[in-house]
C-alpha atoms as a PDB file:
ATOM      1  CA  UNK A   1       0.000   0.000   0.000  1.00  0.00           C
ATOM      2  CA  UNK A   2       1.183   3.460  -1.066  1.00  0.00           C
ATOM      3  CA  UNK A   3       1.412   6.211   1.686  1.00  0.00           C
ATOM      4  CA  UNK A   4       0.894   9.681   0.939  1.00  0.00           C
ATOM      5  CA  UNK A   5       0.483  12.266   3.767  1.00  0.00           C
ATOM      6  CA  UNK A   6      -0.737   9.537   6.310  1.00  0.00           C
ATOM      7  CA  UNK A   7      -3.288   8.222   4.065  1.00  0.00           C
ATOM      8  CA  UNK A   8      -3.243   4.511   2.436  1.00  0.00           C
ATOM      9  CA  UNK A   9      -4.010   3.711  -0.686  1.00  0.00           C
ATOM     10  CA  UNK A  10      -5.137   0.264  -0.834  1.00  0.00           C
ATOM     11  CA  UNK A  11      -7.780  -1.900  -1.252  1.00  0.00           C
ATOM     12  CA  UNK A  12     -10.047  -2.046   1.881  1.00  0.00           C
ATOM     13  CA  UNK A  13      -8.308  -3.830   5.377  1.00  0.00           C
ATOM     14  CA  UNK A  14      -5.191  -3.615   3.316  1.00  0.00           C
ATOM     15  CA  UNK A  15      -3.288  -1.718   5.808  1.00  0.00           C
ATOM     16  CA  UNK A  16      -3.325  -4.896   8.981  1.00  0.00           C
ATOM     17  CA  UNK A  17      -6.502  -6.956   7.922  1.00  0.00           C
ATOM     18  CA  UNK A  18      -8.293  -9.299  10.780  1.00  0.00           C
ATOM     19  CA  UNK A  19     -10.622 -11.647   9.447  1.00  0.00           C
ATOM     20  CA  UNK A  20     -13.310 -13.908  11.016  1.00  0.00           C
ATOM     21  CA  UNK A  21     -15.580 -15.692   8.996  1.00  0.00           C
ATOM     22  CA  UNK A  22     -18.420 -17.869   9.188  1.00  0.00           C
ATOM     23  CA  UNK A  23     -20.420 -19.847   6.795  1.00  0.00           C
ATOM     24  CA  UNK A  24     -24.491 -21.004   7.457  1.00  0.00           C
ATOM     25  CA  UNK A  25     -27.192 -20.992   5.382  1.00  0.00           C
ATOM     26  CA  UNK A  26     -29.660 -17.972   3.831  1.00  0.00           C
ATOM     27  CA  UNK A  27     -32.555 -18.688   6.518  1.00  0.00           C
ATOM     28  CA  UNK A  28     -29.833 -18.443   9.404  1.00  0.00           C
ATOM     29  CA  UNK A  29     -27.860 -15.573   8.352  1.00  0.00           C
ATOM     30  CA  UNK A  30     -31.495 -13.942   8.026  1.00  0.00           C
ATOM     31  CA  UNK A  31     -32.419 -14.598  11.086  1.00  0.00           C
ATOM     32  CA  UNK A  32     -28.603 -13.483  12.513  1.00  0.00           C
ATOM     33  CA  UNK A  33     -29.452 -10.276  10.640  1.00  0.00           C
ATOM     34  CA  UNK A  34     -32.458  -9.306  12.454  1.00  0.00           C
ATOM     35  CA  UNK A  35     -30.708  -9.744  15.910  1.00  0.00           C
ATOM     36  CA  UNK A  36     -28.406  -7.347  14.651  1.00  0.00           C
ATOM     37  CA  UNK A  37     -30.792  -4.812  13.242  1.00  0.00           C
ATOM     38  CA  UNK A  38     -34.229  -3.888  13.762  1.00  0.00           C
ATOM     39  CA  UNK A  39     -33.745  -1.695  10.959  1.00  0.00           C
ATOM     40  CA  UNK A  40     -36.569  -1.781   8.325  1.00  0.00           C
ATOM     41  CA  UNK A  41     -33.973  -1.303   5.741  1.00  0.00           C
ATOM     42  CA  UNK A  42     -33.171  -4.802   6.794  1.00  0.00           C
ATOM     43  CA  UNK A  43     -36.421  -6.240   6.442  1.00  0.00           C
ATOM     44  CA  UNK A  44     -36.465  -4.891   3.012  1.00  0.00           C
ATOM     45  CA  UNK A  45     -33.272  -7.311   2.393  1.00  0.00           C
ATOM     46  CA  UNK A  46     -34.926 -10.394   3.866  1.00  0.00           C
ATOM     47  CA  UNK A  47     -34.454 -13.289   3.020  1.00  0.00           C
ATOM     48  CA  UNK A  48     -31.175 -13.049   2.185  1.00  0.00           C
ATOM     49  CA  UNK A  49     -30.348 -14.164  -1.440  1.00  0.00           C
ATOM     50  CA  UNK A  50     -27.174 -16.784  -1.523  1.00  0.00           C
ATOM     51  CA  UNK A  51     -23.769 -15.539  -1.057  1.00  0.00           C
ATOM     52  CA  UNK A  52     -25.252 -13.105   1.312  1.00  0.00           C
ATOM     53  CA  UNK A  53     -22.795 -10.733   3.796  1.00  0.00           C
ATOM     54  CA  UNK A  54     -23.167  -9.845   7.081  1.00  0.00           C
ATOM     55  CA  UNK A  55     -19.916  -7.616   8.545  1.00  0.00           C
ATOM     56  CA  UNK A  56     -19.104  -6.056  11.296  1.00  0.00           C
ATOM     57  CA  UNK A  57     -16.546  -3.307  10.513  1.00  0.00           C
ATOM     58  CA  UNK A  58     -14.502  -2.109  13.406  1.00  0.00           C
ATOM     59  CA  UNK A  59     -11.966   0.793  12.773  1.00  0.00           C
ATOM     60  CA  UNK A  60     -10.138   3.475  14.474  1.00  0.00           C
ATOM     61  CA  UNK A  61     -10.930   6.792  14.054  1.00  0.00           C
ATOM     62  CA  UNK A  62      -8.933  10.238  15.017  1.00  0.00           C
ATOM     63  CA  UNK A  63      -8.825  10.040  18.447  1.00  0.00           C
ATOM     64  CA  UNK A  64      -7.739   6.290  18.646  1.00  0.00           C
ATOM     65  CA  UNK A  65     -11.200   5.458  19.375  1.00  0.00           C
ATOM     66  CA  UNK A  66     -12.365   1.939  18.632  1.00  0.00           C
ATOM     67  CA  UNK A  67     -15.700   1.731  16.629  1.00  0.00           C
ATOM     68  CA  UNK A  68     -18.369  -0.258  15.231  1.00  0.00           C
ATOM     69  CA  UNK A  69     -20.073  -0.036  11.968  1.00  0.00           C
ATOM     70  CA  UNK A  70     -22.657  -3.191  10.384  1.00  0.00           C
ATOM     71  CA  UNK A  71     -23.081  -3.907   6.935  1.00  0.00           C
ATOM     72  CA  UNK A  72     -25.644  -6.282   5.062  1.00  0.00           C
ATOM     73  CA  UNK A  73     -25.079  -6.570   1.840  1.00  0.00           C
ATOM     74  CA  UNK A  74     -22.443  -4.050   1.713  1.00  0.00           C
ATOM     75  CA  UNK A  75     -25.283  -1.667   3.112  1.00  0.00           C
ATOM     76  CA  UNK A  76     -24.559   0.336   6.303  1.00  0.00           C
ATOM     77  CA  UNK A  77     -27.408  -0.514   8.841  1.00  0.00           C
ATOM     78  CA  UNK A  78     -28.341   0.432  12.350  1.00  0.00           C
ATOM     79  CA  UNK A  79     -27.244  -2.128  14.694  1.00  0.00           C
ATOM     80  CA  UNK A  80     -29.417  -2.644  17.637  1.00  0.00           C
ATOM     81  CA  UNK A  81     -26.608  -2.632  20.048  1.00  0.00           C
ATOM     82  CA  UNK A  82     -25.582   0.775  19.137  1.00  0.00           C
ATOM     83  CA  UNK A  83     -28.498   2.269  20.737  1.00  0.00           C
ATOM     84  CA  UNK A  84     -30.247   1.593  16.597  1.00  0.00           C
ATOM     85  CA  UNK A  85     -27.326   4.003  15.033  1.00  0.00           C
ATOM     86  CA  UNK A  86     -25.172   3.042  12.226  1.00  0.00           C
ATOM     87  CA  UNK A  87     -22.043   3.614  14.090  1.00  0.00           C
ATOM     88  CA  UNK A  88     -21.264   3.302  17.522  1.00  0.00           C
ATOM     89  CA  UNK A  89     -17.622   3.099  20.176  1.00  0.00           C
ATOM     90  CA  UNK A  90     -16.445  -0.276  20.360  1.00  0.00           C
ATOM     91  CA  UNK A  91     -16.599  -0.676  23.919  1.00  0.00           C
ATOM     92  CA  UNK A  92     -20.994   0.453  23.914  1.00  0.00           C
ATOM     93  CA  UNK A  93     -21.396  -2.038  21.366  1.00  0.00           C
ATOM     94  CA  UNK A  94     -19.631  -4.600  23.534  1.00  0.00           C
ATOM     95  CA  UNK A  95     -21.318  -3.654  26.584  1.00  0.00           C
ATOM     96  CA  UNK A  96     -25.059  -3.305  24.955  1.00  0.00           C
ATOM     97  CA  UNK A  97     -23.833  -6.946  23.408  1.00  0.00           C
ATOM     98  CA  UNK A  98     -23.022  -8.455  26.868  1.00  0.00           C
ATOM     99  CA  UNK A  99     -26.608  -8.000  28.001  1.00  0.00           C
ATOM    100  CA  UNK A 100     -27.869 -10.442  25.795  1.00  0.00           C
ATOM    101  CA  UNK A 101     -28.394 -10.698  22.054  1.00  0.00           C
ATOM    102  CA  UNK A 102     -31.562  -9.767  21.313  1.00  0.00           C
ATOM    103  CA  UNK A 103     -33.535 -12.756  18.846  1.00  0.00           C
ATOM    104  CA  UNK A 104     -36.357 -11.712  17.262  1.00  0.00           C
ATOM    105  CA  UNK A 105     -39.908 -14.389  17.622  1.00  0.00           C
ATOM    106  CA  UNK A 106     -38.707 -17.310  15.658  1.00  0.00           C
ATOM    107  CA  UNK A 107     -42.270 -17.799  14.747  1.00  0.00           C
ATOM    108  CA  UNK A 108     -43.321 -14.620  13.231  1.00  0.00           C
ATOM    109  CA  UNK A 109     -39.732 -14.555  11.727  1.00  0.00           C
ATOM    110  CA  UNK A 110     -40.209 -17.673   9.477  1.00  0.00           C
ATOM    111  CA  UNK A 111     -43.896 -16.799   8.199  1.00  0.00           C
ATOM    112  CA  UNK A 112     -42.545 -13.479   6.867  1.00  0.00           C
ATOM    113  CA  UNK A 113     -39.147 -14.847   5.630  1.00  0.00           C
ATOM    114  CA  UNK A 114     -40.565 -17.837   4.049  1.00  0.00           C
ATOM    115  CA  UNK A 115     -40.209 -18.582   0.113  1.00  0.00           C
END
């Protein structure tokens, strides 16, 4: 990566890249959507076609503070554990997150997902 007055020029994560990923099916990376988001962006998404993405972006910004941003389908949503903003400090995220994830009614989910 090229580095010209403190900015890179790279592809994205080029500068120290960390990587988790995790493979499931459409109707279970819909339903890990929703617990994400309660966004009705998202429900315009559902179900989730194949090769679907789910990613949780966390970068530093000025200050050296940590953040959170979520993506579906390379769309920026608001993530229910950043008080239902698109972009939130790590460490909120992480505490909202340790309170419990919140799953939407399994039930209701399915009838309105279903193909």
């Amino acid at each position: 990566a090229a580095r010209n007055n403190n900015t890179v020029k790279a592809t994205a994560g080029a500068e120290n890249p960390n990587y988790v990923l995790f493979w499931t099916n459409e109707d279970l990376l819909s339903l890990f959507a929703k617990s994400l988001s309660s966004d009705s962006e998202v429900d315009g998404l559902l179900p989730l076609p194949p090769s679907s993405t789910i990613i949780l972006e966390f970068t530093l910004d000025g200050s050296n503070n940590l953040n959170v941003n979520g993506f579906i389908n390379d769309q920026a949503v608001k993530l229910n554990d950043c008080a239902n903003q698109t972009t939130c400090l790590a460490s909120a995220f992480a505490t909202s997150l340790s309170q419990g994830i919140k799953v939407p009614d399994t039930a209701t989910f399915c009838k309105t997902t279903s193909k």
